[in-house]
Protein backbone atom coordinates (compact mmCIF):
# COMPACT_ATOMS: atom_id res chain seq x y z
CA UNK A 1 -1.37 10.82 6.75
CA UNK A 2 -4.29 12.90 7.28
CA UNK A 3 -7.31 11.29 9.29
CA UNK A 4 -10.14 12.11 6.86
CA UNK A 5 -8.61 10.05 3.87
CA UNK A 6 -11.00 6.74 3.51
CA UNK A 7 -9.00 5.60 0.76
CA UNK A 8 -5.82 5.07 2.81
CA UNK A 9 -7.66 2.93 5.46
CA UNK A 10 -9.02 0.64 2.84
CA UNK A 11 -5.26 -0.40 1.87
CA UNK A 12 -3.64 -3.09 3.25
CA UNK A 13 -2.14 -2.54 6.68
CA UNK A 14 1.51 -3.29 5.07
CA UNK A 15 0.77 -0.69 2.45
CA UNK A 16 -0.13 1.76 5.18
CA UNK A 17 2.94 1.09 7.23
CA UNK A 18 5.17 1.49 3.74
CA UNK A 19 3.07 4.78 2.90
CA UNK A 20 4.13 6.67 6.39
CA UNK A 21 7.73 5.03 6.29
CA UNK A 22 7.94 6.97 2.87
CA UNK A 23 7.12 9.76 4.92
CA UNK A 24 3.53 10.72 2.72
CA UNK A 25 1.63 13.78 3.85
CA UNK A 26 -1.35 12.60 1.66
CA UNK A 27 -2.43 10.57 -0.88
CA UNK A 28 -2.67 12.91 -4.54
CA UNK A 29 -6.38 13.45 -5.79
CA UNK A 30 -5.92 11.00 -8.46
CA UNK A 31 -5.10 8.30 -5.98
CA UNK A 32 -7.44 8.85 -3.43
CA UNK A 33 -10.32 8.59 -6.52
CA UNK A 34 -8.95 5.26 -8.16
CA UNK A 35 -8.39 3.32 -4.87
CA UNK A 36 -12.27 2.71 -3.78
CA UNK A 37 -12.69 2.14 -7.96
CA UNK A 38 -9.79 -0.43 -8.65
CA UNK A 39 -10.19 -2.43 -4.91
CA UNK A 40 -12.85 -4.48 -5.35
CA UNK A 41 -11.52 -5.48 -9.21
CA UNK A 42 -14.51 -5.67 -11.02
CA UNK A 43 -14.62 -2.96 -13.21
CA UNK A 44 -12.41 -1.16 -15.76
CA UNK A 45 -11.18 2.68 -14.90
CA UNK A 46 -8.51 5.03 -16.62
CA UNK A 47 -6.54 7.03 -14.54
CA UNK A 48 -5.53 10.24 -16.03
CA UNK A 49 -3.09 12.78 -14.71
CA UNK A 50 0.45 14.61 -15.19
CA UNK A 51 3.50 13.09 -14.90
CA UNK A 52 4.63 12.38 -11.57
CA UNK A 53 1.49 13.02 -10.07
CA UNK A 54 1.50 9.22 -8.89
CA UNK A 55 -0.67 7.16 -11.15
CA UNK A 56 1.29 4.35 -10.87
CA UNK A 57 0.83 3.91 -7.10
CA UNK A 58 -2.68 4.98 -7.65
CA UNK A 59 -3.62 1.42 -9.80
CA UNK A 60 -0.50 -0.53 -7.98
CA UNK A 61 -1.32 0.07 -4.31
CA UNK A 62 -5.38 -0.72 -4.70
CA UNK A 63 -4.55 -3.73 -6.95
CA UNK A 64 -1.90 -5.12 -4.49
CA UNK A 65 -4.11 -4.52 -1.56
CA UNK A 66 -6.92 -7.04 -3.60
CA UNK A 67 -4.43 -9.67 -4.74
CA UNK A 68 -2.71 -9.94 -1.17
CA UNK A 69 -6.97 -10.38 0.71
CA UNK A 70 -7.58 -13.13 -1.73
CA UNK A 71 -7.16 -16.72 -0.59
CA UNK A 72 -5.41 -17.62 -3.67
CA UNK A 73 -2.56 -15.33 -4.50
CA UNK A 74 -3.51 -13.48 -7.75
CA UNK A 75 -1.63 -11.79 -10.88
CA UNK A 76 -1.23 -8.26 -12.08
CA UNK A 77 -0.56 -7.54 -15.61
CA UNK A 78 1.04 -4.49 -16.51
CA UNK A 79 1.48 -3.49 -20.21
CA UNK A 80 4.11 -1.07 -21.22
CA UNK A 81 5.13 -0.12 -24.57
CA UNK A 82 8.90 0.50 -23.70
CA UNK A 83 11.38 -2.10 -22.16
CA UNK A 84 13.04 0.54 -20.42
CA UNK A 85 10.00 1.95 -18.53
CA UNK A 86 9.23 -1.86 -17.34
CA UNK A 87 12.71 -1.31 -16.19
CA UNK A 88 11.56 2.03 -14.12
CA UNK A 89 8.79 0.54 -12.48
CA UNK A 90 10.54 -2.28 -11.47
CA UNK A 91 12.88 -0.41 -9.68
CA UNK A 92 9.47 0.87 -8.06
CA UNK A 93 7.39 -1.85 -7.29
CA UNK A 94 10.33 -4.15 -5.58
CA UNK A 95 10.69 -2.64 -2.27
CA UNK A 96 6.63 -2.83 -2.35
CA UNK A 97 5.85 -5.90 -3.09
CA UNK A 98 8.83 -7.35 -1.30
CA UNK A 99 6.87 -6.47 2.00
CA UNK A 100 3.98 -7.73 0.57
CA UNK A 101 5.67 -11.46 -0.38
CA UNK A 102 4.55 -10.41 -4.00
CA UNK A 103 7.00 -11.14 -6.73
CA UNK A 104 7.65 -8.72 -9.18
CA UNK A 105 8.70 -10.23 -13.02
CA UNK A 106 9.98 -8.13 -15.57
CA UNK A 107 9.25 -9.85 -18.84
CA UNK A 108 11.28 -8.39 -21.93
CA UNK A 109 14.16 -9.15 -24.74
CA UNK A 110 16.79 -8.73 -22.24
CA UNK A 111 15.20 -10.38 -19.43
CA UNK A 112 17.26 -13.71 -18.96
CA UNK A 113 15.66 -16.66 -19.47
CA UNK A 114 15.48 -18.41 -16.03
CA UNK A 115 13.67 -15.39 -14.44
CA UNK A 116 10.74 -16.13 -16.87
CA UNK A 117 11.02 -19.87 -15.98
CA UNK A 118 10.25 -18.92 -12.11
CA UNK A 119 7.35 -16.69 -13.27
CA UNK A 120 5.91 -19.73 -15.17
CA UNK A 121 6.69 -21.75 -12.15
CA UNK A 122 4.83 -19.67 -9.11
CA UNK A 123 2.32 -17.35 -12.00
CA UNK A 124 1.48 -14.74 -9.49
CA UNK A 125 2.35 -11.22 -8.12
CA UNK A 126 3.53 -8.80 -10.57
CA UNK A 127 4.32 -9.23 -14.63
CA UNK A 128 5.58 -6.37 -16.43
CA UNK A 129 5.71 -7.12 -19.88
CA UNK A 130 5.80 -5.44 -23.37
CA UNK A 131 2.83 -6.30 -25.75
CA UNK A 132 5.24 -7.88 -28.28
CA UNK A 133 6.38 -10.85 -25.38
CA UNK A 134 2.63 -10.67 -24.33
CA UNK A 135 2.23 -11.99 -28.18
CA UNK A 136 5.05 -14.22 -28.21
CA UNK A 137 4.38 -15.88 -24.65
CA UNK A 138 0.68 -16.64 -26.50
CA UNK A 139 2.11 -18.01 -29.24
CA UNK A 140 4.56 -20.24 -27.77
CA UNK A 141 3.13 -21.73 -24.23
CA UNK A 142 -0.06 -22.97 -25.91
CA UNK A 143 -2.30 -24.91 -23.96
CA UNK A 144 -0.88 -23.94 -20.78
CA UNK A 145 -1.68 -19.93 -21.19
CA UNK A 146 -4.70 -20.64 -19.36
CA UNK A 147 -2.55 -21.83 -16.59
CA UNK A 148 -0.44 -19.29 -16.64
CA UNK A 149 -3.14 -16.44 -16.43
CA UNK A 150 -5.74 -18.59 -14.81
CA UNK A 151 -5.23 -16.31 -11.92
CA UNK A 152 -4.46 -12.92 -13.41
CA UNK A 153 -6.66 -10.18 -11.54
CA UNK A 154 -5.57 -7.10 -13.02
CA UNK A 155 -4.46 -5.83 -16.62
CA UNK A 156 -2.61 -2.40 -16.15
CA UNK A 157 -1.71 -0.42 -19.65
CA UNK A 158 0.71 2.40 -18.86
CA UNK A 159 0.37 5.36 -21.22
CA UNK A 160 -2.46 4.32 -22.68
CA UNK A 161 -2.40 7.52 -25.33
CA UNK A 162 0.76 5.81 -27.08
CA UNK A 163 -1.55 2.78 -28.26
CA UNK A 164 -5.04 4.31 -29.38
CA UNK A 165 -5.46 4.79 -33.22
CA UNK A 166 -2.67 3.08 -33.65
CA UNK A 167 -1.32 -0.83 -35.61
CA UNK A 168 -0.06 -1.27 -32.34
CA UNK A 169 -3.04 -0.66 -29.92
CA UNK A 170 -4.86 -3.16 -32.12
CA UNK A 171 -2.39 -5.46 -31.39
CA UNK A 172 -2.86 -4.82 -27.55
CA UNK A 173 -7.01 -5.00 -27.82
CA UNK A 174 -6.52 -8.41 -29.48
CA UNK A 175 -4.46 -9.28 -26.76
CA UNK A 176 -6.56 -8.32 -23.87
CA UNK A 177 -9.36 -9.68 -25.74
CA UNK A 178 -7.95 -13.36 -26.23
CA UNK A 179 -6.24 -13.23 -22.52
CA UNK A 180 -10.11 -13.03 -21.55
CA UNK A 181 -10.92 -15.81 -23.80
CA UNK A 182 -8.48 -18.14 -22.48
CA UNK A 183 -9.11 -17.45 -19.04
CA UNK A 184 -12.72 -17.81 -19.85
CA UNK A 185 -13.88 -14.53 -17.98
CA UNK A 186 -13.69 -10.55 -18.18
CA UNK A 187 -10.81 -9.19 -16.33
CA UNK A 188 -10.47 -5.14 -15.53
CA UNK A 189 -8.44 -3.26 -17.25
CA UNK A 190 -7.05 -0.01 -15.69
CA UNK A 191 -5.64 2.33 -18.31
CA UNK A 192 -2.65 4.96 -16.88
CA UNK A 193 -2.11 8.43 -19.33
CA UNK A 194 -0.93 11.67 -18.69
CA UNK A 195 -2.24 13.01 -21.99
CA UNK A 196 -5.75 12.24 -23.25
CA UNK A 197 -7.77 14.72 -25.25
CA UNK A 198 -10.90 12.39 -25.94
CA UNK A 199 -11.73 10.57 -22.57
CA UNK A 200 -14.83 8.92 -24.72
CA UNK A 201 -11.98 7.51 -27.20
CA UNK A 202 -10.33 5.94 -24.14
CA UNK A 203 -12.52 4.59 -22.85
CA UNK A 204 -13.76 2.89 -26.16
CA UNK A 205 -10.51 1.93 -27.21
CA UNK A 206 -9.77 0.44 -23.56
CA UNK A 207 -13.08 -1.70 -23.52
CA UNK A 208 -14.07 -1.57 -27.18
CA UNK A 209 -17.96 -1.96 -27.22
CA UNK A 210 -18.79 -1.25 -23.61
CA UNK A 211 -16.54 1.75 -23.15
CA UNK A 212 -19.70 3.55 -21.51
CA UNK A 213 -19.12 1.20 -18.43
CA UNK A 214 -15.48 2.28 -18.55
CA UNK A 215 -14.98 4.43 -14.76
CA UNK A 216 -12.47 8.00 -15.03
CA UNK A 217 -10.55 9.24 -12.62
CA UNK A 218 -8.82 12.64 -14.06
CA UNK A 219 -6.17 14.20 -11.63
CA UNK A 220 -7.48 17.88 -11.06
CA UNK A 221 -4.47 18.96 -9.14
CA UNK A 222 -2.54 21.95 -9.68
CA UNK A 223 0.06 22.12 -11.60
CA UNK A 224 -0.83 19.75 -14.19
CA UNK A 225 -0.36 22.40 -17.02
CA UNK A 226 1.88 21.72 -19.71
CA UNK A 227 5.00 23.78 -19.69
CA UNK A 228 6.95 24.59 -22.42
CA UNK A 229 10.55 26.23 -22.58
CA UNK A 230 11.67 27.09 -26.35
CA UNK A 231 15.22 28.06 -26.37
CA UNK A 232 17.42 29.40 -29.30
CA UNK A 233 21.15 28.65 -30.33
CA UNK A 234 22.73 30.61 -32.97
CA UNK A 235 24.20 28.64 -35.86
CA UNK A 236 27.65 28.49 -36.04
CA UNK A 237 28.21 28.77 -32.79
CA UNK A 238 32.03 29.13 -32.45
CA UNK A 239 34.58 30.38 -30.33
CA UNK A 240 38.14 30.70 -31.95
CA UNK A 241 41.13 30.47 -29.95
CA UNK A 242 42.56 33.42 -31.47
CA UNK A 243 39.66 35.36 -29.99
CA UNK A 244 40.40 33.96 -26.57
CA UNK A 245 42.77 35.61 -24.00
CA UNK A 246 46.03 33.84 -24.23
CA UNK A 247 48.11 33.13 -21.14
CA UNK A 248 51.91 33.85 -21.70
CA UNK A 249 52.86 30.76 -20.43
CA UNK A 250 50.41 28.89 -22.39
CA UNK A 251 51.29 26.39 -25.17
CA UNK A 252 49.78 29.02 -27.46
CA UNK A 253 51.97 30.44 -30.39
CA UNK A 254 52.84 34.48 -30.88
CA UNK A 255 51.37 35.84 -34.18
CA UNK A 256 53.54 35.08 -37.23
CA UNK A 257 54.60 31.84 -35.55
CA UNK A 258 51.61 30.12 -36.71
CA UNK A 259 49.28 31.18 -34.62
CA UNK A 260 46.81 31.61 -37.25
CA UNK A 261 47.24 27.95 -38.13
CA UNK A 262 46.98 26.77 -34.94
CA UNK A 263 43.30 29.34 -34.30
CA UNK A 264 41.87 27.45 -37.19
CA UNK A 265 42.68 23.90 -36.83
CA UNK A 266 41.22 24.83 -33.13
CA UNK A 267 38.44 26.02 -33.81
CA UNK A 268 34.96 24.72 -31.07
CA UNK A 269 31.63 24.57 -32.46
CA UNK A 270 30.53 25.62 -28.78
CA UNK A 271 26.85 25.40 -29.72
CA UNK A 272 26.30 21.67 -28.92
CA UNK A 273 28.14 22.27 -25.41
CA UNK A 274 25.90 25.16 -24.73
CA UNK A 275 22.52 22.65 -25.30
CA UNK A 276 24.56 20.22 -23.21
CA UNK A 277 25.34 22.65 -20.03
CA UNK A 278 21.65 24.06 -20.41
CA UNK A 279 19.93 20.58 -20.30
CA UNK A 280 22.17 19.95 -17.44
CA UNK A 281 21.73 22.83 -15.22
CA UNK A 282 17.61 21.94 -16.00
CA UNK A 283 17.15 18.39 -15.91
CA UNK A 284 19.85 17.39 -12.99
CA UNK A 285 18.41 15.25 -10.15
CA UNK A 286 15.24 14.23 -12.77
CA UNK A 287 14.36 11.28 -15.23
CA UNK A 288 13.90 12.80 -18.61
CA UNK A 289 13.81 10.89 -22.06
CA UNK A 290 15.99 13.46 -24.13
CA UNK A 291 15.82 12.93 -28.35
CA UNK A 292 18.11 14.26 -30.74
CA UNK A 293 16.96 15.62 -33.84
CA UNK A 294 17.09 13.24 -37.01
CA UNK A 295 18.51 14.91 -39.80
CA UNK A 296 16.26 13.02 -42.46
CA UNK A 297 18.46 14.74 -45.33
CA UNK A 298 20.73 11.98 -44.37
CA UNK A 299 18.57 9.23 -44.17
């Protein structure tokens, strides 16, 4: 880790030790801007930068480093809007916090019931959580919320685009909003995108009001321009059998023995094998979230 990086020295001495075990030349821009900003956790900041350019660790490892130097062991927050990215960062966070004695909760539908008991129990380190159980653990612990977040230090919303302007980034301002009520006091918020065109809009919509006070951090590393491949596939795409060379001791038939049968029944669309091998040959080694087209026709 190179000598003239403040930020680093300003994490906890565990963090340090799991930084150069992970064998880190350097912390990224983005992280070495949002450390000094998130550490002292009293103020709100959005992180912005491409994927895989290590916003996570750059709200995570500040955050940690503040709840672990408090007497009282505090709570992070973190907001995601898909179960399956809690899931990610989970996988993450564990080997982290694990040095750190900081438990790490994931909080979802298919969580199992006694792991949210033991976060009730202890109600510190880490909860990741979807807003929807955010709402439903409001609605259904009542009076003892304020127990439960009495010591909550941190909110963290990952992608923080996917919620502004829309039903369901209302639902997550109301719930930041009455977390603060309960606990009876402001708690930062640090906001995590890799795509926002209107850094006033985030800002507003992270601290609604007072989203002048909000503090940036926007990752000016290189290769943070979007990319994109458009590729082509002829349809139909297929590849009789008739067309392809036939081995004499193959179990295919000599014309006028129904061969031609045989060719058509045997017929390959090979178009959605192409896509396949293609995606492979790409994306092998990487997390990617792939969709498949909807054909709304059908629907």
């Amino acid at each position: 880790m190179s000598g003239d990086s403040s930020s680093f020295f300003q994490l906890d001495e565990r963090i340090q030790r799991f930084i150069w075990a992970e064998g880190w030349d350097s912390l990224r821009d983005a992280q070495e801007a949002a450390i000094p900003l998130i550490l002292p956790g009293d103020k709100d900041v959005i992180v912005a930068a491409a994927t895989a350019s290590g916003k996570t660790e750059a709200a995570f490892l500040p955050a940690l480093t503040h709840i672990v130097q408090q007497s009282t062991p505090g709570l992070i927050a973190y907001i995601s809007p898909l179960k399956a990215l809690i899931n990610d960062q989970f996988g993450r966070l564990d080997r982290l916090c694990e040095l750190l004695d900081v438990p790490v909760w994931p909080w979802h539908g298919d969580v199992p019931a006694s792991t949210k008991r033991r976060f009730l129990e202890k109600r510190r380190g880490v909860l990741l959580i979807t807003p929807e159980s955010l709402e439903a653990l409001l609605c259904n612990r009542g009076n003892s919320v304020a127990t439960v977040f009495g010591s909550l230090a941190y909110i963290v919303v990952d992608e923080l685009h996917a919620f502004i302007g829309t039903e369901r980034g209302k639902q997550l301002q109301s719930l930041m909003h009455r977390v603060e009520l309960i606990v009876g006091r402001g708690v930062p918020r640090i906001g995590l995108s890799a795509t926002l065109g209107d850094m006033g809009l985030a800002k507003s919509f992270l601290r609604p009001g007072e989203g002048e006070f909000v503090r940036e951090v926007v990752s000016r590393a290189p290769g943070n321009d979007l990319k994109i491949l458009v590729k082509g596939y002829e349809e139909p795409l297929v590849l009789r059998r008739r067309e392809m060379p036939r081995d004499t001791d193959g179990p295919f038939l000599a014309a006028g023995d129904g061969a031609d049968e045989q060719a058509e029944d045997a017929d390959d669309p090979l178009m959605p094998a192409a896509i396949a091998t293609h995606l492979y040959s790409v994306l092998r080694g990487t997390n990617n979230l792939v969709q498949h087209p909807v054909n709304r026709l059908n629907n």
